[in-house]
C-alpha atoms as a PDB file:
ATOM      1  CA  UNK A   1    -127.493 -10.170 -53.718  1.00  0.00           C
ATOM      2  CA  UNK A   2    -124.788  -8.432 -55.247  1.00  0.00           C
ATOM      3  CA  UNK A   3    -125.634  -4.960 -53.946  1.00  0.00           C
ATOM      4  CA  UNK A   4    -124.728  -6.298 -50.219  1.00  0.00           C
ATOM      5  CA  UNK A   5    -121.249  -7.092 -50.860  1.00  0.00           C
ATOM      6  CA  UNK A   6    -118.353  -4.854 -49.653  1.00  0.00           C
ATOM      7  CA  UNK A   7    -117.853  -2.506 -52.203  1.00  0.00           C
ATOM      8  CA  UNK A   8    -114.405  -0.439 -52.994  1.00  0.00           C
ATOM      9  CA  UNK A   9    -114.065   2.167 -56.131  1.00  0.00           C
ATOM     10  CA  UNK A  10    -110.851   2.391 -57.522  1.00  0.00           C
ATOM     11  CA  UNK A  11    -110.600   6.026 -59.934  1.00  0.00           C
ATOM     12  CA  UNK A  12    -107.457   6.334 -62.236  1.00  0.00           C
ATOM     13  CA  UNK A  13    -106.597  10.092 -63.072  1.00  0.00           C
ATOM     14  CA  UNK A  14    -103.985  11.271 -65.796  1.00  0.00           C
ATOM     15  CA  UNK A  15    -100.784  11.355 -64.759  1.00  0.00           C
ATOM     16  CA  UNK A  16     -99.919  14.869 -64.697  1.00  0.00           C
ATOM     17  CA  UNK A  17     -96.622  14.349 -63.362  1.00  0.00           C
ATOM     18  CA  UNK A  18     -93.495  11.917 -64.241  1.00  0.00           C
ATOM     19  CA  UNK A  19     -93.178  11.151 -59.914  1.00  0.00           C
ATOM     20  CA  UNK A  20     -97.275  10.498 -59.801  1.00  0.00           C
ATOM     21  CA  UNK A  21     -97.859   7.236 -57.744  1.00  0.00           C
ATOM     22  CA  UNK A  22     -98.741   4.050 -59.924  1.00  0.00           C
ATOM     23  CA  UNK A  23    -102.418   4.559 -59.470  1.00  0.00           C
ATOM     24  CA  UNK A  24    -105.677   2.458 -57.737  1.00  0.00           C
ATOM     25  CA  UNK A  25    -106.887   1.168 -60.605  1.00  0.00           C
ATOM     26  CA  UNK A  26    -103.701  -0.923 -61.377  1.00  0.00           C
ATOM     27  CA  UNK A  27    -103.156  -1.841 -57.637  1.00  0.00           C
ATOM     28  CA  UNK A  28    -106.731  -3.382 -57.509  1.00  0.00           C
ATOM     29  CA  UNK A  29    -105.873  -5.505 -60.557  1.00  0.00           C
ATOM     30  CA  UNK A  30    -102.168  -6.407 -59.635  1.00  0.00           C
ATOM     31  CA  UNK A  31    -103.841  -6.762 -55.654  1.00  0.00           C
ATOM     32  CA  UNK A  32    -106.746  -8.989 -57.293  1.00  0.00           C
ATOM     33  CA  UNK A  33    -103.702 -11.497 -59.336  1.00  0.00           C
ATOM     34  CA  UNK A  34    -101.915 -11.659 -56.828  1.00  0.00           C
ATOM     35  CA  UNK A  35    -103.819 -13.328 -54.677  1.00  0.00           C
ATOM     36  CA  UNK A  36    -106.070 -15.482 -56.480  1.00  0.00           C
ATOM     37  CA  UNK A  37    -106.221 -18.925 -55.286  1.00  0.00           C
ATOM     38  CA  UNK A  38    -107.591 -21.004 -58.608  1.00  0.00           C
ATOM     39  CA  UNK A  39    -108.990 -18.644 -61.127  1.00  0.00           C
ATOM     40  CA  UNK A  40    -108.339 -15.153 -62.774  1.00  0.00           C
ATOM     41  CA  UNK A  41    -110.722 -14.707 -65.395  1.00  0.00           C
ATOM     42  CA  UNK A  42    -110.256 -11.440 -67.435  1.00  0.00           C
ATOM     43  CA  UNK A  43    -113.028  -9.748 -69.908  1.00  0.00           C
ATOM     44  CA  UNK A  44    -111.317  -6.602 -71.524  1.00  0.00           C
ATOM     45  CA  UNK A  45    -111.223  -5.171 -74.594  1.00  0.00           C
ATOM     46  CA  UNK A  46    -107.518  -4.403 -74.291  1.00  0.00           C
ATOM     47  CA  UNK A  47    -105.082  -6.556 -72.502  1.00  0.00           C
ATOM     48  CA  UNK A  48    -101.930  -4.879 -73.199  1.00  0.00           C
ATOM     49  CA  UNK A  49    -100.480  -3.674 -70.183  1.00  0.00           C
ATOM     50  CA  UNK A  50     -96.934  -5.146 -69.514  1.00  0.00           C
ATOM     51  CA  UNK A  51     -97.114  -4.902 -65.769  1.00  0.00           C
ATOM     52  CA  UNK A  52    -100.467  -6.758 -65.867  1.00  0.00           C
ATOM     53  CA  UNK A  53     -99.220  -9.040 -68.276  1.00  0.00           C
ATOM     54  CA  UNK A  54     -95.988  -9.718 -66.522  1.00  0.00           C
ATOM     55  CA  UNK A  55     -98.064 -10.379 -63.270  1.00  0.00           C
ATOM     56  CA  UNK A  56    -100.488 -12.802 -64.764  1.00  0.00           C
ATOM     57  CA  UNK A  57     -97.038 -14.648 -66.346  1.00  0.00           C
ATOM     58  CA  UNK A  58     -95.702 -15.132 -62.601  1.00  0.00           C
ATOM     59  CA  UNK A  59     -98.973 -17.054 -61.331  1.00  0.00           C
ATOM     60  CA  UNK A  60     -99.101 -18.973 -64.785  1.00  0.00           C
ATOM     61  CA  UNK A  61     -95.447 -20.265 -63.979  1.00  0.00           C
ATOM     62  CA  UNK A  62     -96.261 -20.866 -60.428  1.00  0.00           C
ATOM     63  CA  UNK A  63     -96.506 -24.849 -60.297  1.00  0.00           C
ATOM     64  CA  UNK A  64    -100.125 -24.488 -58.401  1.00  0.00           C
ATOM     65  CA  UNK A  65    -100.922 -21.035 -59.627  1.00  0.00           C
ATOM     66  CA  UNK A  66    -104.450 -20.150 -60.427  1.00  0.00           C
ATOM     67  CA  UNK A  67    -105.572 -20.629 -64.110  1.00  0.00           C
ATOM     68  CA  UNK A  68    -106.373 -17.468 -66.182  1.00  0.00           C
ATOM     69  CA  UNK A  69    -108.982 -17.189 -68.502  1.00  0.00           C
ATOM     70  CA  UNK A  70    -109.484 -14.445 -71.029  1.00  0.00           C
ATOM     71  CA  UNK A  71    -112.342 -13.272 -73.068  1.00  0.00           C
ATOM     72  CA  UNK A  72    -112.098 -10.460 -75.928  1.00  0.00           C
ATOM     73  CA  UNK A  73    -112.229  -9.027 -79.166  1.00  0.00           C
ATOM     74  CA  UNK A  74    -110.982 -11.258 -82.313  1.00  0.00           C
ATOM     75  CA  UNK A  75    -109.773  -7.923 -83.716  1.00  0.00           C
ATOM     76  CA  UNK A  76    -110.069  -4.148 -83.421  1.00  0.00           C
ATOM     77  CA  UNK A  77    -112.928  -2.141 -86.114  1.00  0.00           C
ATOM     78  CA  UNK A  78    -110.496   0.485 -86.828  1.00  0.00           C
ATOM     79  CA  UNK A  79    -107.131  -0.012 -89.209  1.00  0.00           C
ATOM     80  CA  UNK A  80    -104.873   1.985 -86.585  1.00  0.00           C
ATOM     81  CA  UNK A  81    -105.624   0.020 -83.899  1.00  0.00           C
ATOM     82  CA  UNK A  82    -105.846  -3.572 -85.670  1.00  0.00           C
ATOM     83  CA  UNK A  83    -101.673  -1.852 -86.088  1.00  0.00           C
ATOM     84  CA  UNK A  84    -101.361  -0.881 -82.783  1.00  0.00           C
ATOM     85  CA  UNK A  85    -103.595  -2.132 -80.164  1.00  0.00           C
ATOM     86  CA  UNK A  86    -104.076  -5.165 -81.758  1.00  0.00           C
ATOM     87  CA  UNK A  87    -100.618  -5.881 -82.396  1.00  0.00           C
ATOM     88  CA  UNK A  88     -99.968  -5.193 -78.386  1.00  0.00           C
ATOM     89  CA  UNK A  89    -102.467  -7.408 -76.922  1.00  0.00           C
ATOM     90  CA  UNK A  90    -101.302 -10.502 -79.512  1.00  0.00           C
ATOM     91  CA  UNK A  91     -97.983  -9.470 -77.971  1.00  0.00           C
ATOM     92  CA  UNK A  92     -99.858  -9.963 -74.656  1.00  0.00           C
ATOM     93  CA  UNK A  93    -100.952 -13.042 -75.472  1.00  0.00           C
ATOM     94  CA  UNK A  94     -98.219 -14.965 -77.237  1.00  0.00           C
ATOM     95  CA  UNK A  95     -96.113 -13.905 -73.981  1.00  0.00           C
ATOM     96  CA  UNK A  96     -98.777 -15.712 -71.682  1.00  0.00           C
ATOM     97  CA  UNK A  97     -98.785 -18.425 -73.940  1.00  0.00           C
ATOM     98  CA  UNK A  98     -94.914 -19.030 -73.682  1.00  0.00           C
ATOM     99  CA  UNK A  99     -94.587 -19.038 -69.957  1.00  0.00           C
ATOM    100  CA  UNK A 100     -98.197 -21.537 -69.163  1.00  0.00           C
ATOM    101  CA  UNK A 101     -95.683 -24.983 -69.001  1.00  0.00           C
ATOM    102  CA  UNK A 102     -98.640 -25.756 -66.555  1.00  0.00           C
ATOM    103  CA  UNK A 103    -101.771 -25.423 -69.418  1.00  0.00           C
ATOM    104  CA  UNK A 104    -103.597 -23.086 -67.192  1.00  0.00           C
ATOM    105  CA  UNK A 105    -103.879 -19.862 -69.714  1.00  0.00           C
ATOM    106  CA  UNK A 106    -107.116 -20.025 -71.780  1.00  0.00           C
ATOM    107  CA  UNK A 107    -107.755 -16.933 -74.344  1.00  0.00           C
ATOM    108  CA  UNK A 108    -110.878 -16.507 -75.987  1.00  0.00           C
ATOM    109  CA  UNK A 109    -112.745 -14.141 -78.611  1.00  0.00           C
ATOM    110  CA  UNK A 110    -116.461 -13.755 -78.370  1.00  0.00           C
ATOM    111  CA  UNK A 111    -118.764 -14.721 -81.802  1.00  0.00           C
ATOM    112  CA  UNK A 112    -122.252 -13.986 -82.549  1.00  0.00           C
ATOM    113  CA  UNK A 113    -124.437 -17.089 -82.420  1.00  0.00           C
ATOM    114  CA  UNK A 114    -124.076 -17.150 -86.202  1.00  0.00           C
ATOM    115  CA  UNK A 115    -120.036 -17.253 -85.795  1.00  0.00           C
ATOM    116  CA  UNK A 116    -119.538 -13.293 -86.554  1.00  0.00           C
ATOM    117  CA  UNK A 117    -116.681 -11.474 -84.491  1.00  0.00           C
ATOM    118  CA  UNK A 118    -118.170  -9.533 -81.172  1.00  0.00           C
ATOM    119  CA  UNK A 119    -116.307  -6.572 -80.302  1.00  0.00           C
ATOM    120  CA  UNK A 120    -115.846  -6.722 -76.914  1.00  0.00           C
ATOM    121  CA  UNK A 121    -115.731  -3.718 -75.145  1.00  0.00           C
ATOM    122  CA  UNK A 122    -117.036  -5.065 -70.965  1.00  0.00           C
ATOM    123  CA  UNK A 123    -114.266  -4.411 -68.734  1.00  0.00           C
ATOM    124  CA  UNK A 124    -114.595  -7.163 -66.006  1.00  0.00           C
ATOM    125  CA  UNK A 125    -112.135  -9.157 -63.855  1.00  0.00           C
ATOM    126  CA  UNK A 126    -113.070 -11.753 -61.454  1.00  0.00           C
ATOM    127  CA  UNK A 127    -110.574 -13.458 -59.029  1.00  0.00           C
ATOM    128  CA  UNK A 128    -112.005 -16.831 -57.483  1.00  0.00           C
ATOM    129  CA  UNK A 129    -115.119 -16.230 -56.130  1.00  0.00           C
ATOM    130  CA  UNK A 130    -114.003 -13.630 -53.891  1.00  0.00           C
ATOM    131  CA  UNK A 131    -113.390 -10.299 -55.845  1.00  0.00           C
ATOM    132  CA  UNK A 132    -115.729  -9.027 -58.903  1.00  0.00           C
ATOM    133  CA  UNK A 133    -114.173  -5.953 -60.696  1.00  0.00           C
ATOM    134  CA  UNK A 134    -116.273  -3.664 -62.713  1.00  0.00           C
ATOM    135  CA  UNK A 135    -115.991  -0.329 -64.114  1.00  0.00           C
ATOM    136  CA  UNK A 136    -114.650   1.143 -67.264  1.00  0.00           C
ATOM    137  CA  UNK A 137    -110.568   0.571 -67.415  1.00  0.00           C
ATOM    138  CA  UNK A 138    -109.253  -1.340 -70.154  1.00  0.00           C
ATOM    139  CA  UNK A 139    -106.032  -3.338 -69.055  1.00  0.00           C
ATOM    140  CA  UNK A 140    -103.644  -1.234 -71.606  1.00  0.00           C
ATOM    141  CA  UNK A 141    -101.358   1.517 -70.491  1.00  0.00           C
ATOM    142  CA  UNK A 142    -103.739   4.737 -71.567  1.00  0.00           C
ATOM    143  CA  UNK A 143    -106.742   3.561 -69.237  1.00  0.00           C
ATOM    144  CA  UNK A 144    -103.426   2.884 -66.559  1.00  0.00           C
ATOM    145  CA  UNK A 145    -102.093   6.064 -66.390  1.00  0.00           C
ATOM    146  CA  UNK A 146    -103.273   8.629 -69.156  1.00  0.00           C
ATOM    147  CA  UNK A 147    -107.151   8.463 -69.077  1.00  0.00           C
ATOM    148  CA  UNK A 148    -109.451   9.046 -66.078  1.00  0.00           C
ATOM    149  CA  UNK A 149    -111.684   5.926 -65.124  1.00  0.00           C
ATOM    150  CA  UNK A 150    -113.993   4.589 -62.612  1.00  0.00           C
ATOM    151  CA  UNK A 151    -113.632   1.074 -61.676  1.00  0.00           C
ATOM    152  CA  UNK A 152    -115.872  -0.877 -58.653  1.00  0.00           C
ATOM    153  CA  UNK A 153    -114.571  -4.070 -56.747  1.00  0.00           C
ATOM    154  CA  UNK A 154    -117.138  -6.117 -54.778  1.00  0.00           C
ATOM    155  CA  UNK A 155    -115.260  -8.274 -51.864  1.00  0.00           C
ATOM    156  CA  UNK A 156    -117.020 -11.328 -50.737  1.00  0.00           C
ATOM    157  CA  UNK A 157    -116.908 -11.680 -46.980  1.00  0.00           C
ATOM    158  CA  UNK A 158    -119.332 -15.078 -46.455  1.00  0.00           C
ATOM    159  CA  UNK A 159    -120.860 -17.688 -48.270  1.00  0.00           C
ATOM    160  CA  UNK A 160    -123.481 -16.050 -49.673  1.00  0.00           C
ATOM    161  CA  UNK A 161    -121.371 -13.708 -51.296  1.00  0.00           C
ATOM    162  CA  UNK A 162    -118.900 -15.803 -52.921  1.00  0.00           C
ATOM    163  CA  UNK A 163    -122.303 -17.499 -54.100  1.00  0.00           C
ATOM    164  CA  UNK A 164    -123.035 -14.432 -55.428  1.00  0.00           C
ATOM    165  CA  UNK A 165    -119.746 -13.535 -57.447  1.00  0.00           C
ATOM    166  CA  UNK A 166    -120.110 -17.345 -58.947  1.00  0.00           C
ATOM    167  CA  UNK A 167    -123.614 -16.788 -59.536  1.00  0.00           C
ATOM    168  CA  UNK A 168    -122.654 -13.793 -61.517  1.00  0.00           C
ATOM    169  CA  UNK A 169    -119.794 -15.668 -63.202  1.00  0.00           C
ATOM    170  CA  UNK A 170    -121.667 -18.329 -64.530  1.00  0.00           C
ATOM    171  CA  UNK A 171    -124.364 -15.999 -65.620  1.00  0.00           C
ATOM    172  CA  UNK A 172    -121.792 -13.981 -68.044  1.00  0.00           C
ATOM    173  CA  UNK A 173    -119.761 -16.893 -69.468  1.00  0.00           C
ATOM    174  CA  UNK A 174    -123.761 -18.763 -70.015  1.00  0.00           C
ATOM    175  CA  UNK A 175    -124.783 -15.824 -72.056  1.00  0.00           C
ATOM    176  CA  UNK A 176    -121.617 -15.735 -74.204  1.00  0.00           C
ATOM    177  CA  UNK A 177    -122.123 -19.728 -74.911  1.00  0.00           C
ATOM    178  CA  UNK A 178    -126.172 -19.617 -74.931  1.00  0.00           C
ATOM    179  CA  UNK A 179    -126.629 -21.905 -72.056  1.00  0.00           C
ATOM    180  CA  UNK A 180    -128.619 -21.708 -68.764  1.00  0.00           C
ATOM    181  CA  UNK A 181    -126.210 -20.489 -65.660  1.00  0.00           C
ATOM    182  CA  UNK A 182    -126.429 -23.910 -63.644  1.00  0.00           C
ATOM    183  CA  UNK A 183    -124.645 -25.554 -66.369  1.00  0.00           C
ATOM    184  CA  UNK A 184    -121.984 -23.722 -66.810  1.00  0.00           C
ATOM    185  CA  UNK A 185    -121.481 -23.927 -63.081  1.00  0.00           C
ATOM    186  CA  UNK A 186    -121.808 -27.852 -63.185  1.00  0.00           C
ATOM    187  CA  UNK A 187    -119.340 -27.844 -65.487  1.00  0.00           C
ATOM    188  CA  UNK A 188    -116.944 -25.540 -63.865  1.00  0.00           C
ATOM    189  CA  UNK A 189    -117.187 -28.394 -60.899  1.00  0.00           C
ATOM    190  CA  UNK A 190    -117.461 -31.486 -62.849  1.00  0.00           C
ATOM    191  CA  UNK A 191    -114.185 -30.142 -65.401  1.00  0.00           C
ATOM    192  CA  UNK A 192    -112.092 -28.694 -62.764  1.00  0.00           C
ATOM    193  CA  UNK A 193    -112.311 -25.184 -64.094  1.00  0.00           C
ATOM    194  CA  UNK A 194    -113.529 -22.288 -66.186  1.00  0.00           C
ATOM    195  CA  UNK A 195    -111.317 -22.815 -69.196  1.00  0.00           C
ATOM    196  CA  UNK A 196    -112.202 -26.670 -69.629  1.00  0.00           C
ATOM    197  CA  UNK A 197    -115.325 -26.224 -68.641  1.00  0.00           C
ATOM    198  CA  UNK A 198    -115.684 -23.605 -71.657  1.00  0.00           C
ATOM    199  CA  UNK A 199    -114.590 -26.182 -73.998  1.00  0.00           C
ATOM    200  CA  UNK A 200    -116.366 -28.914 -72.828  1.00  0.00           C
ATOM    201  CA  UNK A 201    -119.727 -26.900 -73.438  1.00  0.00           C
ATOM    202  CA  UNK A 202    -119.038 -24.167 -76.298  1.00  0.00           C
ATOM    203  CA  UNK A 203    -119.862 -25.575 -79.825  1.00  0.00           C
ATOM    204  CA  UNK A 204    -122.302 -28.401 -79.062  1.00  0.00           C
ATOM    205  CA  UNK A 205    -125.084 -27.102 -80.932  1.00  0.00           C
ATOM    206  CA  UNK A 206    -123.746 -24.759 -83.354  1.00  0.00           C
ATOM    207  CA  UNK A 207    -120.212 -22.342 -83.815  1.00  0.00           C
ATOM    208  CA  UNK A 208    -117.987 -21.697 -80.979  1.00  0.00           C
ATOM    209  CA  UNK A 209    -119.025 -18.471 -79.431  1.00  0.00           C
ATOM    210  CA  UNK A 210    -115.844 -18.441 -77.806  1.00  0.00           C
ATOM    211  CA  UNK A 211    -113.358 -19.474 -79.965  1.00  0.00           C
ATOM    212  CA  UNK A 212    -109.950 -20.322 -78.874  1.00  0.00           C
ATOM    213  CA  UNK A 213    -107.243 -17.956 -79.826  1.00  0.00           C
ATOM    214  CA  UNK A 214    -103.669 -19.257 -80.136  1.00  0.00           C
ATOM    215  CA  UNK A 215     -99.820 -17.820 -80.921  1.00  0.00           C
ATOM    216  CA  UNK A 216     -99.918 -15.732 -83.617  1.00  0.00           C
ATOM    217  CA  UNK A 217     -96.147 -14.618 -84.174  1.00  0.00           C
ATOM    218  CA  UNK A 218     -95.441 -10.897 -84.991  1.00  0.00           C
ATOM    219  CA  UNK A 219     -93.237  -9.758 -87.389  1.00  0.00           C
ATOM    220  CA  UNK A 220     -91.812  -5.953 -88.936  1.00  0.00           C
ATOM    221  CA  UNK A 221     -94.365  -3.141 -87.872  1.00  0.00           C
ATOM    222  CA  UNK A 222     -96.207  -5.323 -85.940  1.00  0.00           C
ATOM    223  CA  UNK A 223     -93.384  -6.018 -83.634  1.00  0.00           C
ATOM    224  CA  UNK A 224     -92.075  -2.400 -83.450  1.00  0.00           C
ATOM    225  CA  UNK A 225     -95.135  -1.394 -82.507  1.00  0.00           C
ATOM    226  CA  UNK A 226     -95.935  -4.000 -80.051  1.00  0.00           C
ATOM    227  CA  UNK A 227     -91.890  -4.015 -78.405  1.00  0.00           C
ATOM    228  CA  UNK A 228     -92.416  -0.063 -78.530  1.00  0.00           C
ATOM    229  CA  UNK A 229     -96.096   0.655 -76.884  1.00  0.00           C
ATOM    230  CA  UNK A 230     -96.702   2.457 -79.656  1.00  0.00           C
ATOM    231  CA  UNK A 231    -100.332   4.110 -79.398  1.00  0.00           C
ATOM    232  CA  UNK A 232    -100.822   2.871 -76.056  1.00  0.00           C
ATOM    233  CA  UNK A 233     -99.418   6.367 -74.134  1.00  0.00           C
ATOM    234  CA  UNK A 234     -98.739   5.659 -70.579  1.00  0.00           C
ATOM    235  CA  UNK A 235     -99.558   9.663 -69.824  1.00  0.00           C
ATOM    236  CA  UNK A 236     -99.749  12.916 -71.277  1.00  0.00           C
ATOM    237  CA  UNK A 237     -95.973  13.921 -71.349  1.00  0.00           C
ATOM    238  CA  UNK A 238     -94.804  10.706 -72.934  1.00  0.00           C
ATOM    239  CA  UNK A 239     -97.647  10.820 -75.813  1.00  0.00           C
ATOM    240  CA  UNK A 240     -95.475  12.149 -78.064  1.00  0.00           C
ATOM    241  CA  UNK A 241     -91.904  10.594 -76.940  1.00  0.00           C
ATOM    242  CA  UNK A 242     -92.632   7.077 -77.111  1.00  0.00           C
ATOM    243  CA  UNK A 243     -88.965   6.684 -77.125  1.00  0.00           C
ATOM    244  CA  UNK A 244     -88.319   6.908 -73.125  1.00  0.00           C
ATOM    245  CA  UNK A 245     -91.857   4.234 -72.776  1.00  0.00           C
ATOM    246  CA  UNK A 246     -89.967   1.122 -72.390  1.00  0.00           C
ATOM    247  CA  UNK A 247     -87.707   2.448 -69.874  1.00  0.00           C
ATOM    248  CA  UNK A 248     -90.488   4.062 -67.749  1.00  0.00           C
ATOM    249  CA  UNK A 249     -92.103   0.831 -67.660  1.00  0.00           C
ATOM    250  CA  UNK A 250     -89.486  -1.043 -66.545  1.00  0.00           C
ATOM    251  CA  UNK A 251     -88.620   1.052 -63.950  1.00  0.00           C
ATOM    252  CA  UNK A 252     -92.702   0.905 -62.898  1.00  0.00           C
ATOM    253  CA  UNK A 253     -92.715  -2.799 -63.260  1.00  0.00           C
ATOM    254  CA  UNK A 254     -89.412  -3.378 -60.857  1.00  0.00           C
ATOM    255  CA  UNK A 255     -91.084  -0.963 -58.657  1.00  0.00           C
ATOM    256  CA  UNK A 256     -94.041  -3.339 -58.122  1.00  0.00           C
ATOM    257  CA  UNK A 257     -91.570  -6.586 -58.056  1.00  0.00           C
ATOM    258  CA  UNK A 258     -89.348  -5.536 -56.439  1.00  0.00           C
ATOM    259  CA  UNK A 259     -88.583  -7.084 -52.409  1.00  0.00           C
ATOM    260  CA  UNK A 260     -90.242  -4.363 -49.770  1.00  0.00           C
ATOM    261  CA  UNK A 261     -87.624  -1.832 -48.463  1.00  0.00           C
ATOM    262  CA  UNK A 262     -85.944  -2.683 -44.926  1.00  0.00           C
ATOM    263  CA  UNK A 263     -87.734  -0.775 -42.138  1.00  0.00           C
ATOM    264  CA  UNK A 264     -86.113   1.785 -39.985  1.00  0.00           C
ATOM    265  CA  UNK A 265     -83.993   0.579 -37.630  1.00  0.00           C
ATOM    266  CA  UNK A 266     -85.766   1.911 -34.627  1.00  0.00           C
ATOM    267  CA  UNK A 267     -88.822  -0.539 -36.209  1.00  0.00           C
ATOM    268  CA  UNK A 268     -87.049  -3.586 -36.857  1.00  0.00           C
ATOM    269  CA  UNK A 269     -87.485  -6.370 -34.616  1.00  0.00           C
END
């Protein structure tokens, strides 16, 4: 059913120059926040991006804002990025955590059936069941702006395809808790949402498979290299000047806050 939705590719490529537009890839994830009604639910092996991060933070504080549910790795293979990716995405995570007042923001790592840590490496995002996101861009600055990916979005126009993007939905989350897809839908509806519905099922029978993941304070390298972006390049010519990062992604992230320009005069009503 899948194959007849709408379908959209989004294709990041590195940011040669300084002045390069913010690119698809980001605008089809900040697009896909922005206008979810009750659910962003977020499968990435890196969440790291600020300007993602800050986005999903506005909707969490939002009074009626959508709830977002995350799924990902406990913790990175390698040593340097346990330091540095790592260190970012708990960042990532500890900042969503402070700003859900509402208890919408559910963050998960995925375990084997026996408890062990899965690494995580899917890059999906699913708003409502109206957009399905697929492709290969993690949320972090590199896959943003540094490396070239390929992402698909699938827009559903009718019933049948938002039946299809839930269908899907329940499918991925039922694999990652071992139970049959109509469940996990049931208890989407019965529970109100993804993230209690997760806990209401997860763990009857055995370990968690997705096990809650909670504040986990940084301190001394671990916060430099979080507060810095350190190892997560946002292109080529800042790789090795991590010094000017911060400032280029504020400047990015007021650019996609801030209020639309006036028009023209000869266009204004």
């Amino acid at each position: 059913m899948l194959r007849r939705l709408p379908v959209a590719i989004a294709r990041t490529q590195p940011h040669w120059r300084r002045d390069a537009e913010i690119n698809e890839c980001l605008l089809l994830h900040l697009e896909m926040i922005r206008t979810a009604q009750w659910l962003i639910y977020i499968e990435n092996q890196y969440l790291t991006s600020p300007i993602v991060v800050e986005a999903l933070a506005e909707r969490l504080a939002e009074p009626d804002g959508p709830e977002v549910v995350t799924v990902g790795p406990a913790r990175s293979p390698s040593y340097f990025d346990q330091i540095t990716m790592d260190s970012a995405r708990t960042a990532a995570r500890n900042r969503l955590r402070e700003v859900d007042v509402h208890g919408r923001f559910y963050a998960f790592s995925a375990r084997t059936p026996k408890g062990a840590p899965i690494i995580v490496r899917s890059k999906v995002a699913v708003a409502d069941d109206r957009v399905l996101r697929l492709g290969s861009a993690n949320l972090s600055n590199r896959s943003m702006g540094l490396d070239t990916e390929c992402d698909i979005g699938f827009e559903a126009r009718d019933e049948d395809q938002r039946l299809a993007i839930a269908a899907f939905l329940g499918r991925l989350i039922g694999h990652f808790l071992g139970v049959p897809t109509e469940d996990l839908l049931e208890a989407f509806i019965e529970h109100g949402g993804l993230g209690p519905a997760i806990e209401a099922l997860d763990g009857r029978t055995g370990p968690r498979r997705l096990e809650p993941v909670g504040v986990m304070p940084l301190k001394g390298l671990k916060k430099f290299v979080a507060d810095w972006s350190l190892g997560d390049a946002i292109a080529p010519d800042d790789a090795w000047r991590p010094w000017g990062r911060r400032k280029r992604l504020k400047h990015d992230l007021h650019r996609l806050t801030a209020p639309p320009p006036e028009p023209p005069e000869h266009l204004q009503l």
